[in-house]
Protein backbone atom coordinates (compact mmCIF):
# COMPACT_ATOMS: atom_id res chain seq x y z
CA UNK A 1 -102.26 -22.81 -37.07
CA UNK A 2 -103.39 -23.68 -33.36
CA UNK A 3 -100.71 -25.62 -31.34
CA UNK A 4 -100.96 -26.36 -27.69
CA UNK A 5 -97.94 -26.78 -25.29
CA UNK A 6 -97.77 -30.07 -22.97
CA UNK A 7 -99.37 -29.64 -19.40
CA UNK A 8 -97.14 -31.22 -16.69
CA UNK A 9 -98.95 -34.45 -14.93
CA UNK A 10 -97.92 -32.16 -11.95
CA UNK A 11 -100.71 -28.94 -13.20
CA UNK A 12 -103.26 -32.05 -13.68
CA UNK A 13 -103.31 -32.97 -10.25
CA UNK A 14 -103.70 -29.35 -8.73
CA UNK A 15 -106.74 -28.92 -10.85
CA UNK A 16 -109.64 -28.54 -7.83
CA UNK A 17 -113.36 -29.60 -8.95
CA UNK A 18 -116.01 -29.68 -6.42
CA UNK A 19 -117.78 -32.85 -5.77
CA UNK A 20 -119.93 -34.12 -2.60
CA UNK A 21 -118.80 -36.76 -0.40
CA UNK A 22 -121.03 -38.98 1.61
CA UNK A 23 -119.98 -40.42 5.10
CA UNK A 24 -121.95 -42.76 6.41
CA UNK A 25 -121.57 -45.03 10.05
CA UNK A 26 -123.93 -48.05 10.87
CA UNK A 27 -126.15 -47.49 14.56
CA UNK A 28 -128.00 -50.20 15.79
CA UNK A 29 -128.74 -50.96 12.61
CA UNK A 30 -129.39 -48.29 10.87
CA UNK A 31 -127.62 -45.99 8.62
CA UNK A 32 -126.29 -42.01 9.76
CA UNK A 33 -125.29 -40.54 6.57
CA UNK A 34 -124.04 -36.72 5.90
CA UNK A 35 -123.13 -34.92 2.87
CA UNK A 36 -120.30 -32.54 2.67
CA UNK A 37 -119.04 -30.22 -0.68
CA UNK A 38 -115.58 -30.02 -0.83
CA UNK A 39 -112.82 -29.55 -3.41
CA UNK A 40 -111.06 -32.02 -2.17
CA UNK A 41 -111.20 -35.39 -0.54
CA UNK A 42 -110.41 -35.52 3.18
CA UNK A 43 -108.75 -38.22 3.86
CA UNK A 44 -109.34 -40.54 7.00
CA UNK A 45 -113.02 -40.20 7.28
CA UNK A 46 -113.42 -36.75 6.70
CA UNK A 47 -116.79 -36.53 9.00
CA UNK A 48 -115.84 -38.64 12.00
CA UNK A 49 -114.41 -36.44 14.41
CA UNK A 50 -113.77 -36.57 18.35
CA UNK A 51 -114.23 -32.22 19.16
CA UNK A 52 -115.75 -29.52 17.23
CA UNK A 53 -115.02 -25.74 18.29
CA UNK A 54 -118.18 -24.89 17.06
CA UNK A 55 -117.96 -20.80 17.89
CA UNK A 56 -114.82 -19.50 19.63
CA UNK A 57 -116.35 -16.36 21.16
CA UNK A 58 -120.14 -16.60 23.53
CA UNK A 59 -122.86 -17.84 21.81
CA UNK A 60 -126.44 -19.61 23.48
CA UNK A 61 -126.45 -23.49 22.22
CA UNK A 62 -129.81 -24.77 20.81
CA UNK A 63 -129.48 -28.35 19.98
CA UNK A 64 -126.76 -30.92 19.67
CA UNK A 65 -126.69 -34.22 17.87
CA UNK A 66 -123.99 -36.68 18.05
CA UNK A 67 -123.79 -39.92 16.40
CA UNK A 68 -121.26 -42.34 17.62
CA UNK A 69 -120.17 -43.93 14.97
CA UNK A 70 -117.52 -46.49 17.60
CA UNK A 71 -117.72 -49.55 19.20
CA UNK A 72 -116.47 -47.59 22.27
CA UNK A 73 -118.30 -45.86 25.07
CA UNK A 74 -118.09 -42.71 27.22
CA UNK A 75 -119.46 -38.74 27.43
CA UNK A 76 -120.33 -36.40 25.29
CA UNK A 77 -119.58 -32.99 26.73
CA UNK A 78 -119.73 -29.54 26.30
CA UNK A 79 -117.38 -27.00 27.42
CA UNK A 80 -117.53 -23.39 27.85
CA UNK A 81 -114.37 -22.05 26.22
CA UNK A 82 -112.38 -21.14 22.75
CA UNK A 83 -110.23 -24.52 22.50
CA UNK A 84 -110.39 -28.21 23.24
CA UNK A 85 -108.91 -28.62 27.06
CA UNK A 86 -106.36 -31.80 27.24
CA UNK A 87 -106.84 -34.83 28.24
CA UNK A 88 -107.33 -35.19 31.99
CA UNK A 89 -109.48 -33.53 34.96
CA UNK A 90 -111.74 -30.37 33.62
CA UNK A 91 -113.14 -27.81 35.20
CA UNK A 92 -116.40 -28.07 36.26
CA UNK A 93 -117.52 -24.59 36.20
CA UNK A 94 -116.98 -24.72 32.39
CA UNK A 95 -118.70 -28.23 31.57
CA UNK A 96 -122.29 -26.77 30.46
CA UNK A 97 -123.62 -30.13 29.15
CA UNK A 98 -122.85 -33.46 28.96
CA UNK A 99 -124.68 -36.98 28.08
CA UNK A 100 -123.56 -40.54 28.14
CA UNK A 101 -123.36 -41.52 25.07
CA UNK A 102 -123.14 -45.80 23.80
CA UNK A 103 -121.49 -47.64 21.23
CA UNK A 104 -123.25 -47.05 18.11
CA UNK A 105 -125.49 -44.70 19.32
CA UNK A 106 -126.79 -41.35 18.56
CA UNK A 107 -127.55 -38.67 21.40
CA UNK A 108 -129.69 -35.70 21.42
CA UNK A 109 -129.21 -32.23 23.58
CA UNK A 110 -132.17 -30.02 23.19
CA UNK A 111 -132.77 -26.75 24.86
CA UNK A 112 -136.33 -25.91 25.53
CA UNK A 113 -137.77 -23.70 22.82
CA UNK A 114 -136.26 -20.44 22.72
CA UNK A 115 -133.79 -20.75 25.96
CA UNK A 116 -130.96 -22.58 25.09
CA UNK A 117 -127.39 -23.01 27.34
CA UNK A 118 -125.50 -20.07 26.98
CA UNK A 119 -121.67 -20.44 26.26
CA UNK A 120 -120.08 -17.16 27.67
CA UNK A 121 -116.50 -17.82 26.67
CA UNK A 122 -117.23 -20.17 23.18
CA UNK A 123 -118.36 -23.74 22.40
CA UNK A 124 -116.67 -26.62 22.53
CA UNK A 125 -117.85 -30.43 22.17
CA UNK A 126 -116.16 -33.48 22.40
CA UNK A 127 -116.50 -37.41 23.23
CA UNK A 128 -114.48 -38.73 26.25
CA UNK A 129 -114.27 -42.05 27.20
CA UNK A 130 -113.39 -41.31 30.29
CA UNK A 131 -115.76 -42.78 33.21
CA UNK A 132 -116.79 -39.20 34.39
CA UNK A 133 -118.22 -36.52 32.77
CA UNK A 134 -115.81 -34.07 34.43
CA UNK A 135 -113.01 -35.74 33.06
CA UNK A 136 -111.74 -35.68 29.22
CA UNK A 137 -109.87 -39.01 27.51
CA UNK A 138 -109.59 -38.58 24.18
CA UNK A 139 -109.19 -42.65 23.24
CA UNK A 140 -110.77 -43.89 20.43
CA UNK A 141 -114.43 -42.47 20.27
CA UNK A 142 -115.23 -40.88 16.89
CA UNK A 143 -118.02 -39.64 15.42
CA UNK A 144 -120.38 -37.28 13.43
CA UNK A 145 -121.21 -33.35 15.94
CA UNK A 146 -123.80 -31.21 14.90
CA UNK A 147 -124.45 -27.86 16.97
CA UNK A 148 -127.40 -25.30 16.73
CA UNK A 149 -126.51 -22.19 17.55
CA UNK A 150 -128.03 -18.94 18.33
């Protein structure tokens, strides 16, 4: 005879399957949606993000796509180096790139063919609503970073 001992609610809960989760933010209009597998759910919009370290050691940047998915305004910037500086004046040997980016909006970067920006130290992106692009506020600006590197 088969018998089978009583799992714990506790064992239930650690079981991990993967699944995809959508995230999705409303620009002018439209619909930005991304797909990430996990095996588990983030929690607090897992996609919306205000930096991405995207390679902590040199690497030549391709293309960059931000979507802000906030009612708030400011920069998006990239910064030449391993971690995400503070809040507060940066320095502007190590700002590479940077765009103004608008509530709701998405923003391109894009290298010519083949050249790129190269990163000596690593890459680093982030929104800042501060009023300059040399300067980093973290406030409320959120969205969706996608880098292309080489």
């Amino acid at each position: 005879m088969l018998g089978f001992a009583p799992v714990a609610a506790a064992a239930l809960t650690s079981i991990k399957t993967p699944a995809i989760y959508a995230q999705a933010c409303n620009v002018s209009g439209h619909t930005a949606l991304t797909f990430s597998l996990a095996l588990t759910p983030a929690t607090n919009d897992p996609n919306w993000i205000n930096a991405l370290i995207a390679r902590s050691s040199n690497a030549t940047v391709l293309d960059v796509e931000a979507t802000n998915c906030t009612g708030d305004q400011g920069y998006l910037i990239g910064y030449n180096a391993t971690s995400i500086p503070p809040d507060g004046a940066l320095t502007s040997g190590l700002v590479l790139d940077y765009v103004p980016v608008a509530a709701h909006s998405t923003v391109r970067i894009n290298d010519m063919p083949g050249l790129g920006t190269n990163y000596s130290n690593g890459v680093v992106f982030f929104f800042s609503e501060a009023g300059a692009p040399f300067m980093k506020s973290t406030g409320l600006i959120a969205g969706l970073i996608k880098v292309r590197l080489q």
